[in-house]
Protein backbone atom coordinates (compact mmCIF):
# COMPACT_ATOMS: atom_id res chain seq x y z
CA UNK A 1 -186.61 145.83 -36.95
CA UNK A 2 -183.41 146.11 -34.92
CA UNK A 3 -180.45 143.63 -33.55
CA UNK A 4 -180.76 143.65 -29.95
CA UNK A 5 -178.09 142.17 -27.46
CA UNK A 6 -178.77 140.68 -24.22
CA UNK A 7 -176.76 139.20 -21.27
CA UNK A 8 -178.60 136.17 -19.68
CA UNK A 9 -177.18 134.52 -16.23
CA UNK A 10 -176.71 130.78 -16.93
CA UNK A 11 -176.09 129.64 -12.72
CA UNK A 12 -172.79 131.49 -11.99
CA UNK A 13 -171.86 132.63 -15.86
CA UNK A 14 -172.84 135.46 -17.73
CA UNK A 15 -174.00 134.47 -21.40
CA UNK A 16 -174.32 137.11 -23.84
CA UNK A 17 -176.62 136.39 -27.02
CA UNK A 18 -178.13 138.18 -30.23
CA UNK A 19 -181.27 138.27 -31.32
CA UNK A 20 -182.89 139.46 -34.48
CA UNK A 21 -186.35 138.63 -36.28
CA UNK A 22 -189.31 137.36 -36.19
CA UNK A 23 -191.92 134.00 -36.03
CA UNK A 24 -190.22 130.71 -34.62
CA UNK A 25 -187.63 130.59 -32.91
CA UNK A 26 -184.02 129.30 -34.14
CA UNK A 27 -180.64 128.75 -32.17
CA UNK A 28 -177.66 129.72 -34.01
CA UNK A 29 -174.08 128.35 -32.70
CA UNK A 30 -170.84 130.06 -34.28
CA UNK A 31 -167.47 128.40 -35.67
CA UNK A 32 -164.53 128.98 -33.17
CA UNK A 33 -162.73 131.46 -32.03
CA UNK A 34 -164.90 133.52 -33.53
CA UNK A 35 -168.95 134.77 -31.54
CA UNK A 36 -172.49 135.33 -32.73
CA UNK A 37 -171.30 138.65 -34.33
CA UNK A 38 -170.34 136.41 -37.53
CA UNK A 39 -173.65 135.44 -37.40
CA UNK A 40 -175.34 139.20 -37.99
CA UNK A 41 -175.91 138.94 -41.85
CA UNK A 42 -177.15 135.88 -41.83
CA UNK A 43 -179.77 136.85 -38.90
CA UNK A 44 -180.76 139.59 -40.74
CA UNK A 45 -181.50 137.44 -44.03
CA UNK A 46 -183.23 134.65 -42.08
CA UNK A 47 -185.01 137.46 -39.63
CA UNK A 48 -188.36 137.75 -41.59
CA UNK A 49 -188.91 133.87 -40.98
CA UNK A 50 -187.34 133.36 -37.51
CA UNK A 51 -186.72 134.87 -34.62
CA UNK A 52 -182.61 134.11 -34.44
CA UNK A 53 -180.83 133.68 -31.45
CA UNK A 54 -177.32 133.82 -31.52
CA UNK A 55 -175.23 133.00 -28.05
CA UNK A 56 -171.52 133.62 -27.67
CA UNK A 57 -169.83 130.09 -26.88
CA UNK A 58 -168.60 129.81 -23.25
CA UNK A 59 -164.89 131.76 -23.55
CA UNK A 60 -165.92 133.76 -26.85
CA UNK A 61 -167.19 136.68 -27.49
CA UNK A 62 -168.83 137.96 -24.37
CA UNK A 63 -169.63 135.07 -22.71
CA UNK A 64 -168.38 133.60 -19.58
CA UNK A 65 -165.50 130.69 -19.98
CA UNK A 66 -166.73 127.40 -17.76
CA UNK A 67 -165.00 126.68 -14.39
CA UNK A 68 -163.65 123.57 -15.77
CA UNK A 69 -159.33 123.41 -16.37
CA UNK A 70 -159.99 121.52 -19.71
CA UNK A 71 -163.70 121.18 -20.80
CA UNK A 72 -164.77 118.30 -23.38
CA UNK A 73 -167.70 118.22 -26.20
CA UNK A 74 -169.81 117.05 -23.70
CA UNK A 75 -169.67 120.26 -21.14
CA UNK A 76 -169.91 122.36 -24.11
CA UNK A 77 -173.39 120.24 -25.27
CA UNK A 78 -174.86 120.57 -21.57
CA UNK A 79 -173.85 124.07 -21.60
CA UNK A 80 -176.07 125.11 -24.40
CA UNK A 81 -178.61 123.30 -22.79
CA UNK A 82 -178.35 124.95 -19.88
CA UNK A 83 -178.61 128.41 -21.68
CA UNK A 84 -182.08 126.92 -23.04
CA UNK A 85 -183.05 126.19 -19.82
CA UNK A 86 -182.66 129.92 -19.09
CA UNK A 87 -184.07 131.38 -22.12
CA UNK A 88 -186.81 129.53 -21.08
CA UNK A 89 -186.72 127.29 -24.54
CA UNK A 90 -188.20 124.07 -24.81
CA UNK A 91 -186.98 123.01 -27.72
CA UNK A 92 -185.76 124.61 -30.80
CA UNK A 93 -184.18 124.00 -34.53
CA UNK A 94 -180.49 124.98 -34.67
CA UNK A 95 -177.92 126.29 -37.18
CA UNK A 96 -174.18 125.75 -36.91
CA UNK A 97 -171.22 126.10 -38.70
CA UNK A 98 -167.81 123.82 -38.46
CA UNK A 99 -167.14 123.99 -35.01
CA UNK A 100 -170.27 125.53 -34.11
CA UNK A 101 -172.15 122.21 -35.44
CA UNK A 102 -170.13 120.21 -33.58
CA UNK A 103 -171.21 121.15 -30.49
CA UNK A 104 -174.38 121.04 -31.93
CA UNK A 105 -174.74 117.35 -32.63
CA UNK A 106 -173.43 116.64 -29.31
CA UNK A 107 -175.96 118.28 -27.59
CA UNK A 108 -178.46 116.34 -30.17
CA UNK A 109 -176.67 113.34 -29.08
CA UNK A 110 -177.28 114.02 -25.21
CA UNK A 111 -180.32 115.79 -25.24
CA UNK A 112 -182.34 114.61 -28.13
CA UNK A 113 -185.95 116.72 -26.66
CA UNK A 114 -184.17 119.67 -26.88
CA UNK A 115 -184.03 120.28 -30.71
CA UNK A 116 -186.25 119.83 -33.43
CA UNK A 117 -183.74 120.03 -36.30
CA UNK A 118 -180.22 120.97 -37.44
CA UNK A 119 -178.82 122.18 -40.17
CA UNK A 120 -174.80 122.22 -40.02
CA UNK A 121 -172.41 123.83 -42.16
CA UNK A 122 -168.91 121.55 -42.74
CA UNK A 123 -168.41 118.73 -40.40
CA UNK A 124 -165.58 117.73 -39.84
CA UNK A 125 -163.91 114.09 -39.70
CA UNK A 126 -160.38 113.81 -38.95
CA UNK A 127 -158.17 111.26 -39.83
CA UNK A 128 -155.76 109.96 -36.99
CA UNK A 129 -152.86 111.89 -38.81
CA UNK A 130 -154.86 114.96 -38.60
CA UNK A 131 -155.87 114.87 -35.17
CA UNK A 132 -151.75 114.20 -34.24
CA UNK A 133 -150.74 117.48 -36.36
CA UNK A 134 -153.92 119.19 -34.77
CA UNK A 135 -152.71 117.98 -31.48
CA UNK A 136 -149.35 119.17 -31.75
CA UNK A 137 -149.89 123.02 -33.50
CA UNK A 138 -153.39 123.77 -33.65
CA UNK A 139 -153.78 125.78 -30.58
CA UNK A 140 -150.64 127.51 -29.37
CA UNK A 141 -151.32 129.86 -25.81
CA UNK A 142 -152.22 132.86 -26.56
CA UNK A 143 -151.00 135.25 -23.60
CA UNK A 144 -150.03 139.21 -24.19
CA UNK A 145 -146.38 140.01 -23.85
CA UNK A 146 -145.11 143.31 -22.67
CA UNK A 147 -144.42 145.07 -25.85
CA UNK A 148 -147.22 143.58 -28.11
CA UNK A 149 -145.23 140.53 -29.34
CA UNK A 150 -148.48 138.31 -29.34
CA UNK A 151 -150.23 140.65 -31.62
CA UNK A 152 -147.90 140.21 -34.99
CA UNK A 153 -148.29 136.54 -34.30
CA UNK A 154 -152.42 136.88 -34.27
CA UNK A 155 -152.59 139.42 -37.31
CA UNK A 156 -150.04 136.25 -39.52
CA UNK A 157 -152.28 133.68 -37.87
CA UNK A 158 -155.76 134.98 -38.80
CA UNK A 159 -154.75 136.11 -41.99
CA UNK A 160 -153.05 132.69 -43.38
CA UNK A 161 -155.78 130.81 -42.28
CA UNK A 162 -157.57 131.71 -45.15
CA UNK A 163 -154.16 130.65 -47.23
CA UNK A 164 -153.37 127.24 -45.95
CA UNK A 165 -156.00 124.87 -44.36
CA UNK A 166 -154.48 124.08 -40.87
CA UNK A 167 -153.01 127.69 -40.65
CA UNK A 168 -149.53 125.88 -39.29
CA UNK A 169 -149.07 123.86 -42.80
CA UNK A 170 -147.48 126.29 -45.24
CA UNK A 171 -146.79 123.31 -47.73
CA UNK A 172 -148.64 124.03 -51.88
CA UNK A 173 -150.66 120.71 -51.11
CA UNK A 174 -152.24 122.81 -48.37
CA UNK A 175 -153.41 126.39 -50.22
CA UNK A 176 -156.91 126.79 -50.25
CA UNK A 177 -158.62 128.92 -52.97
CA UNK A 178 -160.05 131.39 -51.15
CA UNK A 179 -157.28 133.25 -50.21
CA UNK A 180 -157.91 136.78 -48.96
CA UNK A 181 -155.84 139.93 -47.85
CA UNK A 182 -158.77 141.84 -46.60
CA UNK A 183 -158.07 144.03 -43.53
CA UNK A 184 -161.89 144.55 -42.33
CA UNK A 185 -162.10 140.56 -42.70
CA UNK A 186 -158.95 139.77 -40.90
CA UNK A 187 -159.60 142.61 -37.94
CA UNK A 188 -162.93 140.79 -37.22
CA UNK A 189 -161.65 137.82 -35.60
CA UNK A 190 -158.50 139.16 -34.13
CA UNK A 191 -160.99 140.88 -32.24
CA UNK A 192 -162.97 138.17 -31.47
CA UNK A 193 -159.80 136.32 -30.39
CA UNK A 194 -158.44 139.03 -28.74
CA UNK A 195 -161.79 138.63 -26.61
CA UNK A 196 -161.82 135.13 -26.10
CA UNK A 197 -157.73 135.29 -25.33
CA UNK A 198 -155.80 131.92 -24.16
CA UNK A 199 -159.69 130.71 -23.12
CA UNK A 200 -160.11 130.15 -27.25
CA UNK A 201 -158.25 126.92 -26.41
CA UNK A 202 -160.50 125.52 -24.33
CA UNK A 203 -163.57 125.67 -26.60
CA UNK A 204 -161.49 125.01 -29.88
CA UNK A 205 -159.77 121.90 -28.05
CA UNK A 206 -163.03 120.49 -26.83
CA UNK A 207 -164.09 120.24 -30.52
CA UNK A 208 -161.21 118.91 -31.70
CA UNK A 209 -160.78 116.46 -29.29
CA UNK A 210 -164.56 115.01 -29.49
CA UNK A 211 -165.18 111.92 -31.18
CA UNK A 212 -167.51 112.08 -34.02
CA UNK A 213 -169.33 109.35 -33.02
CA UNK A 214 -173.38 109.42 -34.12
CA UNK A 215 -176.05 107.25 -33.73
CA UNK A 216 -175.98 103.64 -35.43
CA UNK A 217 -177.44 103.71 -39.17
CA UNK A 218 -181.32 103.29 -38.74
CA UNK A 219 -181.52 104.37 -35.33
CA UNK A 220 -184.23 107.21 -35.11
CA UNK A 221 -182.86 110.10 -34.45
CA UNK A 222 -183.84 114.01 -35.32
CA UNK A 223 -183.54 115.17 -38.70
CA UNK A 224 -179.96 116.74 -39.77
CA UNK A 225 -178.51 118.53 -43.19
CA UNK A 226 -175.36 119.15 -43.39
CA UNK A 227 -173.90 120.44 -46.55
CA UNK A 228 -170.64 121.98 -47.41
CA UNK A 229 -169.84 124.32 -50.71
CA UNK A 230 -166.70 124.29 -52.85
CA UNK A 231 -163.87 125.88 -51.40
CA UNK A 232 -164.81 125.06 -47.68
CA UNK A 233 -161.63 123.23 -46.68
CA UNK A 234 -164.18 120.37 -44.75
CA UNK A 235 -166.43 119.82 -48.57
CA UNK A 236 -163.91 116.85 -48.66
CA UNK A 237 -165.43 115.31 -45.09
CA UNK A 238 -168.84 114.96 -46.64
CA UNK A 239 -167.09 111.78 -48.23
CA UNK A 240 -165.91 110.19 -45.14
CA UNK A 241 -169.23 110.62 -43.28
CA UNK A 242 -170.29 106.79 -42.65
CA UNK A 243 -173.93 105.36 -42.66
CA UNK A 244 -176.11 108.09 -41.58
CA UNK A 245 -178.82 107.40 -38.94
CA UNK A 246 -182.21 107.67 -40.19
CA UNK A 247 -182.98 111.22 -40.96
CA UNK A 248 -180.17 112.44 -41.11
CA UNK A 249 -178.69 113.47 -44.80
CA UNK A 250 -175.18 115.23 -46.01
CA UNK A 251 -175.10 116.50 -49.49
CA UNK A 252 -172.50 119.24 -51.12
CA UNK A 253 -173.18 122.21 -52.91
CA UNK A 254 -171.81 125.00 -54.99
CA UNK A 255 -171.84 127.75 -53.54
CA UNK A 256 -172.22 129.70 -49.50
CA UNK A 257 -175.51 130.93 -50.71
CA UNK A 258 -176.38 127.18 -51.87
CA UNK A 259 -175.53 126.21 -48.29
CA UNK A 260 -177.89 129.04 -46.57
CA UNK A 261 -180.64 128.62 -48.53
CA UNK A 262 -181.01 124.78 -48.56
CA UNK A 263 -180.21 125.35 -44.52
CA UNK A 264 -182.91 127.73 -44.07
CA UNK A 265 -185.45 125.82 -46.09
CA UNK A 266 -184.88 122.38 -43.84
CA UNK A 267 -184.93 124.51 -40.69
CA UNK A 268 -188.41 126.40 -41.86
CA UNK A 269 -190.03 122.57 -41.70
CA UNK A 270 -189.32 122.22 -38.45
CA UNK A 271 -190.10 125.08 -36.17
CA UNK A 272 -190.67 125.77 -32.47
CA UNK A 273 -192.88 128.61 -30.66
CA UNK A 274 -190.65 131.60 -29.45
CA UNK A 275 -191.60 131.84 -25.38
CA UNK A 276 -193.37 134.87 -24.59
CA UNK A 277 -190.02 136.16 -22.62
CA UNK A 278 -186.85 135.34 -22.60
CA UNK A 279 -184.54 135.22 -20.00
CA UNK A 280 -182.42 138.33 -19.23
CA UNK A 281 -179.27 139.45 -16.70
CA UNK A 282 -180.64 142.01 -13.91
CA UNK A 283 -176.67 143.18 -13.47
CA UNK A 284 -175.63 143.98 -16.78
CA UNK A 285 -176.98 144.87 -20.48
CA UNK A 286 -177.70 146.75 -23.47
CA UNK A 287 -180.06 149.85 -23.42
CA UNK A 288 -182.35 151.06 -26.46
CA UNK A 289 -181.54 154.79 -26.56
CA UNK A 290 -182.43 157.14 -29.55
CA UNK A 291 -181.21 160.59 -29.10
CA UNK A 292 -180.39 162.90 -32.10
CA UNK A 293 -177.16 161.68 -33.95
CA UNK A 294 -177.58 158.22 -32.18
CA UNK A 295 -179.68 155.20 -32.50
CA UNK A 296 -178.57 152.48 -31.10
CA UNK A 297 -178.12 149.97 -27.84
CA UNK A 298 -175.29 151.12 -25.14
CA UNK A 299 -174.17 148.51 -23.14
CA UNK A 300 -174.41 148.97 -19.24
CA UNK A 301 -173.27 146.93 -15.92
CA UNK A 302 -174.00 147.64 -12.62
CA UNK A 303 -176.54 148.47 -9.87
CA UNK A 304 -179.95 150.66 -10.94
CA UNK A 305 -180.17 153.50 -9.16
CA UNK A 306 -176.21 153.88 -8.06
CA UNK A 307 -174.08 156.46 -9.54
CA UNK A 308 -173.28 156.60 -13.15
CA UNK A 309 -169.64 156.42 -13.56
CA UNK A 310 -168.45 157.66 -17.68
CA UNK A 311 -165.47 156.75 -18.59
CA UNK A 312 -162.55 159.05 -20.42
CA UNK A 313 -161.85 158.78 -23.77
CA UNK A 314 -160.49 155.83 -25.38
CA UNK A 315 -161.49 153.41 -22.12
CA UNK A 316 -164.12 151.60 -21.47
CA UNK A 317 -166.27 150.55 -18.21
CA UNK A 318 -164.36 147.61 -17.78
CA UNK A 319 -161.72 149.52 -16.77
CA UNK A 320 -163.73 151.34 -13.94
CA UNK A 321 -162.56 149.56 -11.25
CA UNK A 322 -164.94 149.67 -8.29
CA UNK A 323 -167.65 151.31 -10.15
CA UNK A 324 -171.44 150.34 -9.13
CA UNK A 325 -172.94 151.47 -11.96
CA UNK A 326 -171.29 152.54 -15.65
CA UNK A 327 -172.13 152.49 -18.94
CA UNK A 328 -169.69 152.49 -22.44
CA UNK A 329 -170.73 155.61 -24.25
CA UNK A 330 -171.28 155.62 -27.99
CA UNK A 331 -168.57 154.57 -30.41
CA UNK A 332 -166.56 153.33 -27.25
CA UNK A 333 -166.49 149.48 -25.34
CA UNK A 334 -169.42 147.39 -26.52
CA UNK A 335 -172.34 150.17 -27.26
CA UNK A 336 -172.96 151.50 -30.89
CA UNK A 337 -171.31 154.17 -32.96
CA UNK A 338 -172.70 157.18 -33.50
CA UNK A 339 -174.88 157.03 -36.75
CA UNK A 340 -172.46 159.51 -38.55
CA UNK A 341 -169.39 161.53 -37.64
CA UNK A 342 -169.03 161.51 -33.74
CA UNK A 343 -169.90 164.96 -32.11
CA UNK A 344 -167.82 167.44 -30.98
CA UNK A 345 -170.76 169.43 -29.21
CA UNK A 346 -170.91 168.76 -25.67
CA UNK A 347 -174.73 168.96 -25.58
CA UNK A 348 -174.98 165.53 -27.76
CA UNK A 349 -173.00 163.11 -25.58
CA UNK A 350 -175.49 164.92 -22.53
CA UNK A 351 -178.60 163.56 -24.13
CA UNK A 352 -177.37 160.33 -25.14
CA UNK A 353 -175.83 160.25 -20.57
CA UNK A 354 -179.41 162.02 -19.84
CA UNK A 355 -181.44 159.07 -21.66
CA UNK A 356 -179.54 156.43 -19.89
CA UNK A 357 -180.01 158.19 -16.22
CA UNK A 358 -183.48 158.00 -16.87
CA UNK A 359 -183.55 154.20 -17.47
CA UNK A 360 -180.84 153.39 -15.44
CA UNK A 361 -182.64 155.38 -12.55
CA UNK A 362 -179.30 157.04 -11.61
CA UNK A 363 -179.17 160.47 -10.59
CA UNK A 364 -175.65 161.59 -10.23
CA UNK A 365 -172.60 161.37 -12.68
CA UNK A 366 -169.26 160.42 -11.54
CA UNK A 367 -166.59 161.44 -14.83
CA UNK A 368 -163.27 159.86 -15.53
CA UNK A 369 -160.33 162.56 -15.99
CA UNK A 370 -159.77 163.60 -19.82
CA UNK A 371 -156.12 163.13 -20.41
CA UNK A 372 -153.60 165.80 -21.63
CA UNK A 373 -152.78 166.90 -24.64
CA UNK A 374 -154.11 167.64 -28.25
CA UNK A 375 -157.02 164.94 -29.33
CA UNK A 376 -155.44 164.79 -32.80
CA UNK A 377 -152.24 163.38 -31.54
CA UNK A 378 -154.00 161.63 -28.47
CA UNK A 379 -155.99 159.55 -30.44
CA UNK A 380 -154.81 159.01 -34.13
CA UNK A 381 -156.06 156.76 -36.74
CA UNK A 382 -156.44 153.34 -36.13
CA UNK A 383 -158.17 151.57 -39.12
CA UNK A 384 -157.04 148.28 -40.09
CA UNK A 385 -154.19 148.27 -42.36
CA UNK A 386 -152.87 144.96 -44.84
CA UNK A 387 -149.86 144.31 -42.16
CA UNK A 388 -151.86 144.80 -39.05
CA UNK A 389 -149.47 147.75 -37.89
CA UNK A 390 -152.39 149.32 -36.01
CA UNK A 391 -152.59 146.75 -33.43
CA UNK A 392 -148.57 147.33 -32.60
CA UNK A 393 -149.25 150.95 -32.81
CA UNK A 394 -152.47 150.98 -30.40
CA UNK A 395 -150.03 148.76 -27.95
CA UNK A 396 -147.23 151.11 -27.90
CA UNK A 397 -150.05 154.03 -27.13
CA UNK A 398 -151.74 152.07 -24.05
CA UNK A 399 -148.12 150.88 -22.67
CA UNK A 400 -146.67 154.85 -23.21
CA UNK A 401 -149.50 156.40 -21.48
CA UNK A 402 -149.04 154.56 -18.34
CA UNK A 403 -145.37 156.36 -18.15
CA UNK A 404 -146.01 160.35 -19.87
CA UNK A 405 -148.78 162.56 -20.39
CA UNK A 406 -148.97 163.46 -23.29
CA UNK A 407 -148.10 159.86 -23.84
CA UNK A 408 -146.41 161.23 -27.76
CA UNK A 409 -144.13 163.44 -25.65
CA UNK A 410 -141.59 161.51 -23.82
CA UNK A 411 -139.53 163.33 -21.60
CA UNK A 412 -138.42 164.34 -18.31
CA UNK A 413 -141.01 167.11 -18.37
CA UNK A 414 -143.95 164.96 -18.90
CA UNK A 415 -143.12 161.67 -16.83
CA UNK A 416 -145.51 160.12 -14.64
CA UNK A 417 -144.93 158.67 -11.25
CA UNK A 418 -146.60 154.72 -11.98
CA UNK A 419 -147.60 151.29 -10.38
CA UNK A 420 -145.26 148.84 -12.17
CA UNK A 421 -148.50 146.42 -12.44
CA UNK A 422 -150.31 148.96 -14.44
CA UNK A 423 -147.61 147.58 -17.28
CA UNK A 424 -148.67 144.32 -16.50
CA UNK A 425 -149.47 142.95 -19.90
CA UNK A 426 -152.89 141.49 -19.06
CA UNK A 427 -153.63 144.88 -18.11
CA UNK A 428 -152.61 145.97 -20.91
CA UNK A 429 -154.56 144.14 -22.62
CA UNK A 430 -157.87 145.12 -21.54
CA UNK A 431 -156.90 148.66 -22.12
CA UNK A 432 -155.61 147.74 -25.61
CA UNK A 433 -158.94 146.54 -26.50
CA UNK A 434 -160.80 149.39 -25.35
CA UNK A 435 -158.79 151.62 -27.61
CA UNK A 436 -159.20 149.62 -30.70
CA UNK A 437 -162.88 149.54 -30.25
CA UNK A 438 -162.96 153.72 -29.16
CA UNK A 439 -163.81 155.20 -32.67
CA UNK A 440 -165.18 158.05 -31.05
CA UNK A 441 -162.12 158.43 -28.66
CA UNK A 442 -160.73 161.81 -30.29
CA UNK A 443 -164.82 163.76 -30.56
CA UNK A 444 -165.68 162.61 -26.66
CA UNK A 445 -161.99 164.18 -25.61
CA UNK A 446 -162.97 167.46 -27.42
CA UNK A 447 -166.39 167.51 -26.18
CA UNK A 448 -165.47 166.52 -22.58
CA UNK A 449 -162.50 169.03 -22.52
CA UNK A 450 -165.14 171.77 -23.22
CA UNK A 451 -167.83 170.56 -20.77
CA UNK A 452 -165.45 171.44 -17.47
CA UNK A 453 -161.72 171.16 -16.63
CA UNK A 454 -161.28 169.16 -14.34
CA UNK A 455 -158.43 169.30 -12.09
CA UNK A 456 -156.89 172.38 -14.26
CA UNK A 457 -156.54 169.33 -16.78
CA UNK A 458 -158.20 169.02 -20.40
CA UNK A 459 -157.23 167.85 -23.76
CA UNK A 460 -155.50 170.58 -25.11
């Protein structure tokens, strides 16, 4: 059984979901700022019972932001139901997680037919104190700056937020026990927020700002769990939840696995019929493709039957301007590494671009230009490290290459002539992220260099 991904278009948004499993179906809604890619372990636990659907939030992940300058709870709620809509659900049990429950009971709140059960993780209840310190220093813009200024500030944020509990109060009354100083853990959602960028505020503000109003005590209403396990900052809320409505009950536990199993066991009572099809994007996607050294999906946008643009090394199809058809080749943009080491040999990125032509019905290639110089030094090493130095580093790289080729060797020898917007940072940006997600940046140079120079140009 594999994790697929899927775009879906919800009226003039694109809405980009998980799925994994089997049997019933079950909507899963992540915490912010982070998208359904927290969500993968857990789909794979609860996969032999349900079929789990995971949507990025509107402005996270992959998904579309809504037109709206400040969205509330309530255009979040109707949101989600209009991604139901088309899915083509009826009605389905639901799983969310701080934030992500949130939006959750608001949607219960509005559209009551749409959802057989939740099950949320944490819910939150601010006090009016809270919500003025929230108000103030919660959510601070997050734009790029020209020399990568914005990404020491991210790397501190993410990190400390597993420290203090809000991030901003560095006070000892406000240390939480679960302090970490785990790279891998800390990369994840500066990705995720370098993905959402300044749009994070939107969703994160909505959920703030909603009231936590519920239905009066002995109204009938759907059934709800919520339970929160020592150490999650919002176990404390679970006292200052008033009467319940009927059906509804809020209980702590010990432990995270505590929380998952008693949350998959309420959800398993109350299922809903998967729909024979679900609704799927005809402009953009993810491809099955199984060639040898590669199993995995590759993400593609664009026009069947147009030319197949590839992108160079490093980049990504969103940075193919104008292209009508393009795809993000293995261990680069959005599709899957390679299963091991990334090839050198020329003839394994061909099958993987030959398997995709056939689906894609394309039948001529349009390559980007390999840059100059020695893949070693082109592309170095950039794992996560404790101080989040590689995210500086990776800036410097994208904003140097703009100006010199090789972009290590700055000189009047190797100076480019440039478009001063090229250094714009929200250009920048995108190529920034396209380089941190490139792990196979340095084989596809070597490989590409030996498939045809083009222009008298290659890597080395």
């Amino acid at each position: 059984m594999k994790l697929t991904r899927h775009f879906v278009d919800v009226g003039p948004r694109h809405v980009h979901y998980r799925r994994y499993g089997q049997g019933p179906v079950l909507l899963m809604i992540h915490q912010s700022p982070r998208s359904s890619a927290e969500y993968i372990p857990l789909m794979r636990q609860w996969g032999a019972h349900f079929t789990c659907i995971a949507p990025d939030s509107p402005g996270f992940g992959q998904s579309d932001p809504l037109a709206i300058p400040e969205p509330s709870i309530d255009d979040f709620a109707d949101a989600l139901v209009d991604l139901l809509d088309a899915l083509g659900l009826d009605r389905a049990p639901a799983y969310g997680f701080h934030s992500g429950g949130i939006i959750l009971v608001s949607a219960l709140q509005r559209h009551p037919e749409r959802f057989t059960a939740l099950a949320i993780g944490g819910y939150a209840v601010w006090t009016p104190e809270e919500m003025r310190a929230f108000s103030a220093s919660y959510l601070p813009p997050f734009q790029p700056q020209g020399y990568g200024e914005h990404l020491v500030w991210l790397w501190n944020r993410i990190l400390e937020q597993s420290w203090f509990f809000p991030w901003f109060a560095v006070a000892p009354a406000m240390r939480l026990s679960g302090a970490h100083d785990d790279p891998a853990k800390v990369d994840a959602v500066v990705r995720e927020m370098l993905d959402s960028g300044d749009a994070y505020r939107a969703g994160y503000g909505a959920v703030l700002r909603a009231p936590r109003t519920m239905s009066a005590p002995g109204a009938p209403s759907r059934p709800v769990l919520i339970t929160a396990y020592d150490g999650d900052p919002l176990q404390a809320h679970i006292e200052r939840l008033d009467d319940l409505p009927v059906g509804w009950v809020a209980n702590t536990v010990a432990t995270p696995t505590d929380h998952q199993q008693a949350s998959y066991d309420f959800l398993a009572s109350y299922p809903a019929p998967l729909p024979a099809q679900l609704g799927e994007a005809s402009d953009q996607g993810f491809l099955s493709v199984q060639a040898p050294g590669f199993d995995g999906l590759i993400h593609w946008h664009g026009a069947h039957g147009a030319s197949l643009h590839i992108h160079g090394p490093g980049r990504a199809l969103e940075l193919l301007d104008g292209a009508e058809l393009a795809i993000d080749l293995p261990g680069h943009g959005l599709s899957d590494a390679w299963d091991k080491t990334p090839p050198t040999d020329p003839a394994a990125w061909q099958t993987v671009i030959a398997a995709v032509m056939t689906q894609l019905g394309a039948t001529t290639l349009v390559y980007e230009d390999v840059p100059i110089g020695d893949p070693d030094r082109l592309f170095p090493d950039l794992a996560p490290d404790r101080f989040g130095a590689y995210l500086t580093r990776a800036w410097s790289i994208v904003r140097a290459r703009q100006l010199f080729a090789p972009w290590y060797e700055a000189s009047k020898a190797t100076a480019l002539a440039f478009d001063p917007a090229a250094l714009a940072p929200e250009r920048l940006a995108i190529e920034h992220r396209a380089l941190l997600r490139a792990s196979a940046a340095r084989a596809w140079c070597t490989a590409r260099s030996a498939m045809e120079k083009i222009s008298g140009r290659s890597c080395r």
